[in-house]
C-alpha atoms as a PDB file:
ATOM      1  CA  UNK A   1      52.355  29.626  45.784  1.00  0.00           C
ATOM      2  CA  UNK A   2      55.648  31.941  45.758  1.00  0.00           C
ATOM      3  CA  UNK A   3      55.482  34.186  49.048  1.00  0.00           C
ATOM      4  CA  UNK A   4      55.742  38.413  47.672  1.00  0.00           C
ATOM      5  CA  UNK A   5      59.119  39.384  49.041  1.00  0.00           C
ATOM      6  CA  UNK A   6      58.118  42.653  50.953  1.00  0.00           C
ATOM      7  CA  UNK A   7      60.321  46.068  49.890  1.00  0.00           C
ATOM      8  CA  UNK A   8      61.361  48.381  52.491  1.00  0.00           C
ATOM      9  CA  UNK A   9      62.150  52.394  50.498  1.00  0.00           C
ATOM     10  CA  UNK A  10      66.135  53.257  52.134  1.00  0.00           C
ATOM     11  CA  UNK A  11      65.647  56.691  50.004  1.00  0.00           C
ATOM     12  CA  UNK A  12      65.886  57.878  54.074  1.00  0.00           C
ATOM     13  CA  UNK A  13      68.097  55.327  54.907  1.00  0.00           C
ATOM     14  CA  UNK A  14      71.514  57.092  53.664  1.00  0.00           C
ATOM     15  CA  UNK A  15      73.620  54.035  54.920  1.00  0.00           C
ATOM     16  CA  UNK A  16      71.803  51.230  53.570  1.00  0.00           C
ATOM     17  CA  UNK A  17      71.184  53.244  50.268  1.00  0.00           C
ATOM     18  CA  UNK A  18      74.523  53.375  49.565  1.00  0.00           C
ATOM     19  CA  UNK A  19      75.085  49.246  50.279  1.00  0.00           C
ATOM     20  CA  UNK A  20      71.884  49.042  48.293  1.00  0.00           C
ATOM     21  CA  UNK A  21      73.850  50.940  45.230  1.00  0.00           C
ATOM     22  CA  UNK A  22      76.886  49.286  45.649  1.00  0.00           C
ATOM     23  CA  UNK A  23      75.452  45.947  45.817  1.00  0.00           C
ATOM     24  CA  UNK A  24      73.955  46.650  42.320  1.00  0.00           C
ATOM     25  CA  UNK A  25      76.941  48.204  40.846  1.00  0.00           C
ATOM     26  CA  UNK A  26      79.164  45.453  41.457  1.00  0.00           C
ATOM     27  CA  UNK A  27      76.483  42.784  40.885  1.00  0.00           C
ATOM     28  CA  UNK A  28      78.349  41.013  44.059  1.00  0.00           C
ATOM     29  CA  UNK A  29      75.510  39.690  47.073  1.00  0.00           C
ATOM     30  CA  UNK A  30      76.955  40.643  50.364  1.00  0.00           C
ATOM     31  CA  UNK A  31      76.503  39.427  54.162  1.00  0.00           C
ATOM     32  CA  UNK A  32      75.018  41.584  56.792  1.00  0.00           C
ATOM     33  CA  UNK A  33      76.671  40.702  60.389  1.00  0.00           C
ATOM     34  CA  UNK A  34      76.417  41.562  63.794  1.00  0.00           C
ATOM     35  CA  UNK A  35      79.645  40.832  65.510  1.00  0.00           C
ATOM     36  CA  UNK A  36      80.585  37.404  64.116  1.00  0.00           C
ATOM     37  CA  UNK A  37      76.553  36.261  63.324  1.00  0.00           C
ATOM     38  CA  UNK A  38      75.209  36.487  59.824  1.00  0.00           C
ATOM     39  CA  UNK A  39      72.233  38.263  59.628  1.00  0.00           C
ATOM     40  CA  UNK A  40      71.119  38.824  56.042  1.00  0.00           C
ATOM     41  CA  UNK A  41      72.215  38.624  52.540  1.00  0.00           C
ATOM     42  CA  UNK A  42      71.784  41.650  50.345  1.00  0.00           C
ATOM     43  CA  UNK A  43      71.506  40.500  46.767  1.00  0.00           C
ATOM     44  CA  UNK A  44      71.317  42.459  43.405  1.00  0.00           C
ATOM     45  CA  UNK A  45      68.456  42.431  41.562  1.00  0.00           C
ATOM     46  CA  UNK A  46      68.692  41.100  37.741  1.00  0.00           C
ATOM     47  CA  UNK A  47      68.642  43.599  34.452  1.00  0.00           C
ATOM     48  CA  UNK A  48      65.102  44.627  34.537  1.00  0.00           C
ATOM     49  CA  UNK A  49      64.904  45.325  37.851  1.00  0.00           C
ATOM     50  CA  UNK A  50      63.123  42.398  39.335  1.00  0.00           C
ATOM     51  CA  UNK A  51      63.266  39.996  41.978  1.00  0.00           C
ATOM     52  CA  UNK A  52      65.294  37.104  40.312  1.00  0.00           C
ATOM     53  CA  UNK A  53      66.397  34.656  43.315  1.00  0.00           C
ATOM     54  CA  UNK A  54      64.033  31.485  43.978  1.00  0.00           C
ATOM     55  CA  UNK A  55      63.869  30.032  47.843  1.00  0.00           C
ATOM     56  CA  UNK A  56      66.567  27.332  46.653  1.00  0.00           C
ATOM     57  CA  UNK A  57      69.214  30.180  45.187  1.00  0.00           C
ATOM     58  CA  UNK A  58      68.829  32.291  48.304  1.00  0.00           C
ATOM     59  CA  UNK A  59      68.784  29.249  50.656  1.00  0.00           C
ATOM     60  CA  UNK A  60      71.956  28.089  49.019  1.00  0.00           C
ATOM     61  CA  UNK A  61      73.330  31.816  49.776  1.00  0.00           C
ATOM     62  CA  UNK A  62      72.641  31.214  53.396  1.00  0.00           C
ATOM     63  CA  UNK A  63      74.409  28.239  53.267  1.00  0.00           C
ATOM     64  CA  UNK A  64      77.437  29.612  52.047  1.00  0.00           C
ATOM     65  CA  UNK A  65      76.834  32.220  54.490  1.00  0.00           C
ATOM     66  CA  UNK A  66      76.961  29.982  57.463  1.00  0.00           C
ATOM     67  CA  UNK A  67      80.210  28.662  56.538  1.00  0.00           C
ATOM     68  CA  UNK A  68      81.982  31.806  55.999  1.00  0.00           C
ATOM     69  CA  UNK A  69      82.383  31.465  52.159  1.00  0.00           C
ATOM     70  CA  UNK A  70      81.012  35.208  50.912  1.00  0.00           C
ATOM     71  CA  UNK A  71      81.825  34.546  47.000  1.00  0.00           C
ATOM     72  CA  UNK A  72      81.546  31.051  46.622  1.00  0.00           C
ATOM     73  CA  UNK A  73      81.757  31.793  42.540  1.00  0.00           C
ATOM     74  CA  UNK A  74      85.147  32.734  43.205  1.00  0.00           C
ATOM     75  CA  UNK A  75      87.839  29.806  43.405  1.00  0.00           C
ATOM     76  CA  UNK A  76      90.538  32.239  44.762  1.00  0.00           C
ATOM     77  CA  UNK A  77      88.422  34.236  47.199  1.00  0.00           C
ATOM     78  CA  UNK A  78      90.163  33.996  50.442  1.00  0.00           C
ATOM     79  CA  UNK A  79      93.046  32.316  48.708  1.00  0.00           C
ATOM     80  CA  UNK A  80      96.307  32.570  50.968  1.00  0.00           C
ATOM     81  CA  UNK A  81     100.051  32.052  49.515  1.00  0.00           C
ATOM     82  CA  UNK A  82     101.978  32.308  52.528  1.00  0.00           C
ATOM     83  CA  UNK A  83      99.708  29.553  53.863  1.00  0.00           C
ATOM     84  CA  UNK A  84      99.928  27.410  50.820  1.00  0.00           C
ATOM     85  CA  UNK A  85     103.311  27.757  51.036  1.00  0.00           C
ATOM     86  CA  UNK A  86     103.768  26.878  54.408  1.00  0.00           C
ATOM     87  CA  UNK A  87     102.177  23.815  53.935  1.00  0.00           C
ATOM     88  CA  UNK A  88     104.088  22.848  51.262  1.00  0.00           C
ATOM     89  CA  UNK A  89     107.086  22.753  53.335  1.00  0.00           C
ATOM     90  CA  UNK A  90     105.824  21.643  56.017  1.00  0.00           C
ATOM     91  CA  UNK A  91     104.755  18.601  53.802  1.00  0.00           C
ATOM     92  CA  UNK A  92     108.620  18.627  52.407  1.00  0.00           C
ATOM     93  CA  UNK A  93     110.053  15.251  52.718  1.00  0.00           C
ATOM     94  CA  UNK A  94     106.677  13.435  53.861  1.00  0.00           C
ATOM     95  CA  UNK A  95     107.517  10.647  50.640  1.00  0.00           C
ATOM     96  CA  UNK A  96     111.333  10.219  51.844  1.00  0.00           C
ATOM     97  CA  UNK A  97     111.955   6.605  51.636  1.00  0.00           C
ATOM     98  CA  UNK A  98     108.813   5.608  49.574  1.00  0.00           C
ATOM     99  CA  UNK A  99     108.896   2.813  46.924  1.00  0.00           C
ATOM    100  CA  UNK A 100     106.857   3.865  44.139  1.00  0.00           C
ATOM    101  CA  UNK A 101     107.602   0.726  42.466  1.00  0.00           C
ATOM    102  CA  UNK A 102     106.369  -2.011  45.456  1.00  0.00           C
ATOM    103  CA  UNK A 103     103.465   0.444  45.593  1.00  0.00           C
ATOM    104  CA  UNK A 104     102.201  -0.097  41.772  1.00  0.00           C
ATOM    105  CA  UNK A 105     103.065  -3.807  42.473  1.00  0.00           C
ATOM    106  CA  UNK A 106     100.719  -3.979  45.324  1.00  0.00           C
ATOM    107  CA  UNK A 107      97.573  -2.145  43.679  1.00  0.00           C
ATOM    108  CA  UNK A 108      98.344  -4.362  40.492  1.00  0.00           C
ATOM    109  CA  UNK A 109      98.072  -7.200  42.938  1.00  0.00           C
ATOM    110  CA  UNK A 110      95.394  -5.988  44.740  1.00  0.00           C
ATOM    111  CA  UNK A 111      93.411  -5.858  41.013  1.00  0.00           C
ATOM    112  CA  UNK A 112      93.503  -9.094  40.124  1.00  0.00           C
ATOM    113  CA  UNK A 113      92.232 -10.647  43.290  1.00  0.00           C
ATOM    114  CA  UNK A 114      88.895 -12.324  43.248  1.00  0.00           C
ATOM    115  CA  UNK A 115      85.984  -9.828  42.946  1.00  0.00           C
ATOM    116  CA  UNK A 116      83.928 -11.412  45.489  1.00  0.00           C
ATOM    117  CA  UNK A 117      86.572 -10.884  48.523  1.00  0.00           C
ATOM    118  CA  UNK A 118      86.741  -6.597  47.678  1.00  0.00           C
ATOM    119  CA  UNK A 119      84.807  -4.677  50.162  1.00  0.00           C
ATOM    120  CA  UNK A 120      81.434  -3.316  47.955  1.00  0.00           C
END
């Protein structure tokens, strides 16, 4: 049987209140912290008003949690260009010198040995 999720009234809670509004406004969960530990997950409620997270949707928000990711529905979230682009030159010139030719050859090779001598 599905625990009741208990509801605590921040009408006198002017702070949380306005998270609370927020929360449902942008329809975006957010991560309560202390310092640099996770704490909570505040998560807006569906049209009617109700509860609409199971245990596995707000377990998977944890888990997300824990690894820093706070919108893991967005690809680009936390997305950094100068970064990407960093490591694209720092990656310049890493093929120099390769033979993309001998390397098809090989994996064509490689293909047509016996089936019993591949690893499984």
């Amino acid at each position: 049987m599905a625990r009741e999720v208990k509801s605590i009234d921040v009408s006198s809670i002017p702070e949380l209140l306005r998270l609370a509004e927020e929360v449902e406004s942008s329809q975006q969960r957010r991560v309560l912290r202390r310092s640099n530990q996770d704490l909570a997950i505040v998560i807006p409620l569906g049209p009617r008003g109700r509860v609409g997270i199971s245990r596995e949707q707000a377990l998977e928000a944890q888990i997300w949690a824990d690894v820093g990711v706070a919108r893991p529905d967005d690809f680009w979230a936390g997305y950094d260009s100068a970064a990407a682009l960093a490591a694209l030159r720092q990656a310049r010139g890493t093929l120099a010198g390769f033979d993309k030719d001998e390397f098809l050859k090989e994996i064509y090779e490689a293909r047509e040995q016996d089936g019993n001598t591949r690893p499984a």
